[in-house]
Protein backbone atom coordinates (compact mmCIF):
# COMPACT_ATOMS: atom_id res chain seq x y z
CA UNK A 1 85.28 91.80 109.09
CA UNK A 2 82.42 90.93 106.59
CA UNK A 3 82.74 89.97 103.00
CA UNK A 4 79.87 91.83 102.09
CA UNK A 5 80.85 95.31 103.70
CA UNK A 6 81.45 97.49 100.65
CA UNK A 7 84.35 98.85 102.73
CA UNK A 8 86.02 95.96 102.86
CA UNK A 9 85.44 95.03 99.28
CA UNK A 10 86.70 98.33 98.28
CA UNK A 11 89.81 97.83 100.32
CA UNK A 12 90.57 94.56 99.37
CA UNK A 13 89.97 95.63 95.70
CA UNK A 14 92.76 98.48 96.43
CA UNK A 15 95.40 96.08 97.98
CA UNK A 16 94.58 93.62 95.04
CA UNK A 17 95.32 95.91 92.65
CA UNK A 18 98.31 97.62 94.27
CA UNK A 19 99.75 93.89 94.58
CA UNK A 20 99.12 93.68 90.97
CA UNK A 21 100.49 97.04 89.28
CA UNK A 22 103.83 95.81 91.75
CA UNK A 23 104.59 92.49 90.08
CA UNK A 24 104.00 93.97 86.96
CA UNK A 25 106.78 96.59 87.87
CA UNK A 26 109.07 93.79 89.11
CA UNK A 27 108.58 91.19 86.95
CA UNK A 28 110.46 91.88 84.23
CA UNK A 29 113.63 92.56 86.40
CA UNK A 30 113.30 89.03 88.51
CA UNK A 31 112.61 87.43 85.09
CA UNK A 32 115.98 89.17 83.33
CA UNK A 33 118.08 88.04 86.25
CA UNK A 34 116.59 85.15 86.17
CA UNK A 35 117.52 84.38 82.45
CA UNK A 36 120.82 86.02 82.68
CA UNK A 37 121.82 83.74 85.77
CA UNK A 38 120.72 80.72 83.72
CA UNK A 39 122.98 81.40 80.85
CA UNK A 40 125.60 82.59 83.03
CA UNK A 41 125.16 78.56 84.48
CA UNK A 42 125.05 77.24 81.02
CA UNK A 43 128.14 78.58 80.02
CA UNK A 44 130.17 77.51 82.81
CA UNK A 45 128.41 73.88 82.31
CA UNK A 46 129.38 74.12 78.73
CA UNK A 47 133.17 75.95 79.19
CA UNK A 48 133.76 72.66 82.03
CA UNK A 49 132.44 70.06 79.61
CA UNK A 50 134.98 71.54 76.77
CA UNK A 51 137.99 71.12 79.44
């Protein structure tokens, strides 16, 4: 498989940008559940430290 093969460019172009337009799609949703489980933590830290 050769670098310079336009073929092979082309394709890898492709798979970049289908690799791309998909963590764009899921971003947002790991980065929601990501924030939501954080406050989710602080809140238990901060209903415990209240006790």
């Amino acid at each position: 498989m050769s670098i310079s093969n336009p073929s092979n460019i082309a394709s890898a172009i492709q798979v970049g940008s289908i690799a791309s337009k998909t963590l764009q799609k899921i971003a947002p949703i790991v980065s929601e559940a990501f924030i939501e489980s954080i406050e989710v933590e602080q809140k238990q830290k901060y209903k415990s430290s209240k006790d």
